[in-house]
C-alpha atoms as a PDB file:
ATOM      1  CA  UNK A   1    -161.923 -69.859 -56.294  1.00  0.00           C
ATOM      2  CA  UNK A   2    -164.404 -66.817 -56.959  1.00  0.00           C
ATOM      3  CA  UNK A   3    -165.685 -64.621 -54.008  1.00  0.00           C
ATOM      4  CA  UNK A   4    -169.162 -64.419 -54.339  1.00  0.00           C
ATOM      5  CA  UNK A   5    -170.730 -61.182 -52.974  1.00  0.00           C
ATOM      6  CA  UNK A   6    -174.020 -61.213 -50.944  1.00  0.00           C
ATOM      7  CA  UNK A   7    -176.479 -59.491 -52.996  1.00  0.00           C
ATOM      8  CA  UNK A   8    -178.625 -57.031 -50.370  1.00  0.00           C
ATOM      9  CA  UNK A   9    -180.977 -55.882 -52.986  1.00  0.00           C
ATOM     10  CA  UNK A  10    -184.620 -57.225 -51.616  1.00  0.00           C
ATOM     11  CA  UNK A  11    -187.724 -58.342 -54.267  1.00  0.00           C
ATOM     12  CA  UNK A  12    -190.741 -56.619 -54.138  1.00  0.00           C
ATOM     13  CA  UNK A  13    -192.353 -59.147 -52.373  1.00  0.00           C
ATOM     14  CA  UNK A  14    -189.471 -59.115 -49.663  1.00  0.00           C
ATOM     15  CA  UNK A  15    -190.042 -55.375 -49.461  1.00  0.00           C
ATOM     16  CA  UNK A  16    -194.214 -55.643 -49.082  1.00  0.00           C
ATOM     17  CA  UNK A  17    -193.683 -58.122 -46.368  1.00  0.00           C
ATOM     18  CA  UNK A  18    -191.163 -56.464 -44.224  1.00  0.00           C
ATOM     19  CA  UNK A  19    -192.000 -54.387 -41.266  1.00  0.00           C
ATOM     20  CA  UNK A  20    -193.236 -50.788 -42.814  1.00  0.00           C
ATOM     21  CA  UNK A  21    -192.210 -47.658 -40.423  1.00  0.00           C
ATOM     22  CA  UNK A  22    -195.270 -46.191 -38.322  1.00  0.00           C
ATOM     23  CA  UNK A  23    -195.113 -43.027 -40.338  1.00  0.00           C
ATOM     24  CA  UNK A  24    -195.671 -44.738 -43.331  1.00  0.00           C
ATOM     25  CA  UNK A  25    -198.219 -46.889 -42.542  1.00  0.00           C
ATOM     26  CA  UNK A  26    -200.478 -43.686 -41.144  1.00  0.00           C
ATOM     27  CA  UNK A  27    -199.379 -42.445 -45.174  1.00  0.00           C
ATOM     28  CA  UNK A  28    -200.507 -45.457 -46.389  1.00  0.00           C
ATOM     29  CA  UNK A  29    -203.554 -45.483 -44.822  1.00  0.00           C
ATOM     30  CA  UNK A  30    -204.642 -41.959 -45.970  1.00  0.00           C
ATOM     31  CA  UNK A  31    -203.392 -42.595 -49.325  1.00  0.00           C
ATOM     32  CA  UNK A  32    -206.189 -45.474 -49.142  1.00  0.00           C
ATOM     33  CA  UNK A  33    -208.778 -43.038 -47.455  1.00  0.00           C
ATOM     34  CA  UNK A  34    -208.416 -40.473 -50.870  1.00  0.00           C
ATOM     35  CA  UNK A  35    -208.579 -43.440 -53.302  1.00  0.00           C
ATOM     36  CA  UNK A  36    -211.848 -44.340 -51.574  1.00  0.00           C
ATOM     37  CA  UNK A  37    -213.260 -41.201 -51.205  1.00  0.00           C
ATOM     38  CA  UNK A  38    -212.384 -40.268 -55.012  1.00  0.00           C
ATOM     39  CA  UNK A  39    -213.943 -43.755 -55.944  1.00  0.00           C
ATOM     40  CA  UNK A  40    -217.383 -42.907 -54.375  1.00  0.00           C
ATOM     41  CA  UNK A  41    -217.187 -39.357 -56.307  1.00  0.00           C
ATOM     42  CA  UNK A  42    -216.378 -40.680 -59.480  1.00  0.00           C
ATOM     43  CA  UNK A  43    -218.902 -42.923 -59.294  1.00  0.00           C
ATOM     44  CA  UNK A  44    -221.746 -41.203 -57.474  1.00  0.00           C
ATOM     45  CA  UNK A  45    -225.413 -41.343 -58.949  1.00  0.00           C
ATOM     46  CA  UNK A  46    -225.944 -38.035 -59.276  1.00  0.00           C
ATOM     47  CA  UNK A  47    -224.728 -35.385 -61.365  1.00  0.00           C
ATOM     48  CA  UNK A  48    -221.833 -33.674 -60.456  1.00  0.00           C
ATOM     49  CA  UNK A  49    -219.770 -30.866 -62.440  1.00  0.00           C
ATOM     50  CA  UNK A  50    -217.080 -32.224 -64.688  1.00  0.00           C
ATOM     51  CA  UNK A  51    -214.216 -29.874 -62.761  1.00  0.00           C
ATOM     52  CA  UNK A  52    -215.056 -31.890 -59.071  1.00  0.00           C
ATOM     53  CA  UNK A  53    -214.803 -35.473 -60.731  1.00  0.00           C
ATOM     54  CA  UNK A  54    -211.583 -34.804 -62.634  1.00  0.00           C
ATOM     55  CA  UNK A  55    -210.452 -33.673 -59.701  1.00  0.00           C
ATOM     56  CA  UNK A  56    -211.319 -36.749 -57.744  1.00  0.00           C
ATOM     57  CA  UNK A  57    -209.817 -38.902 -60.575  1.00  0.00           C
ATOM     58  CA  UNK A  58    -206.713 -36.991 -59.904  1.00  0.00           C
ATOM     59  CA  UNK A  59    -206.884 -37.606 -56.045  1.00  0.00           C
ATOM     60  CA  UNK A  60    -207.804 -40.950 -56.280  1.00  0.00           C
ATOM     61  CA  UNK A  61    -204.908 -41.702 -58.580  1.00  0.00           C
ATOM     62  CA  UNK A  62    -202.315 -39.515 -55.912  1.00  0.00           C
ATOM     63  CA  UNK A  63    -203.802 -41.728 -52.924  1.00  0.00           C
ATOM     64  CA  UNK A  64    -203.227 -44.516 -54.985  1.00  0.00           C
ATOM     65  CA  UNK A  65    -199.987 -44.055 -55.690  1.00  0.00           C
ATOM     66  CA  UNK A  66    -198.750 -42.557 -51.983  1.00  0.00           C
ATOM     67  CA  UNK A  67    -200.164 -45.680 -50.691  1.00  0.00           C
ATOM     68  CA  UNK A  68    -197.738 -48.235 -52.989  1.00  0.00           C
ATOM     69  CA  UNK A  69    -194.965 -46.051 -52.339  1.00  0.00           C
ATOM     70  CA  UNK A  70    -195.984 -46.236 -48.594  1.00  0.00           C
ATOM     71  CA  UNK A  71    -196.084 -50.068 -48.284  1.00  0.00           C
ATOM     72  CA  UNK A  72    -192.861 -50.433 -49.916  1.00  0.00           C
ATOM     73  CA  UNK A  73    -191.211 -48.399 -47.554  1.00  0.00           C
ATOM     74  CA  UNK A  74    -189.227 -50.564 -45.296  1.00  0.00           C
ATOM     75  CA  UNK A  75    -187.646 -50.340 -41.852  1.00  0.00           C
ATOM     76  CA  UNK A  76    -183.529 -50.294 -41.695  1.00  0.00           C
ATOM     77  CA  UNK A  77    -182.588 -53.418 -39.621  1.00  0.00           C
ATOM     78  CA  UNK A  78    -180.304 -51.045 -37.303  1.00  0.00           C
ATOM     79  CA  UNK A  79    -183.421 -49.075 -36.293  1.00  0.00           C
END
């Protein structure tokens, strides 16, 4: 008979939904609050100079990304 080894690799999905460490939901959270804030920037109707909205596409893309990362983050079971 073959052993069959318990896989503890986790799915994406398995990692969104599991419990997220407090840290790294107050991350997440102000990775969403630059991605908004960039958003209303990049989009505002008035004329702004090209160097502040590059610079908020490049924020909104970091809080973007920082919040992902954040929700992925899981919580060890022996914590």
């Amino acid at each position: 008979m073959k052993k069959t080894k318990k896989s503890t690799t986790t799915t994406i999905i398995e990692r969104a939904k599991a419990p997220t460490p407090r840290f790294f939901k107050q991350l997440r959270n102000i990775g969403l609050l630059l991605a908004s804030v960039s958003t209303i920037v990049v989009t505002a109707p008035i004329s702004l100079p090209a160097a502040v909205v590059t610079a908020a596409g490049y924020i909104g893309v970091a809080g973007g990304v920082m919040s992902a990362v954040s929700q992925l983050t899981v919580q060890s079971p022996n914590q």
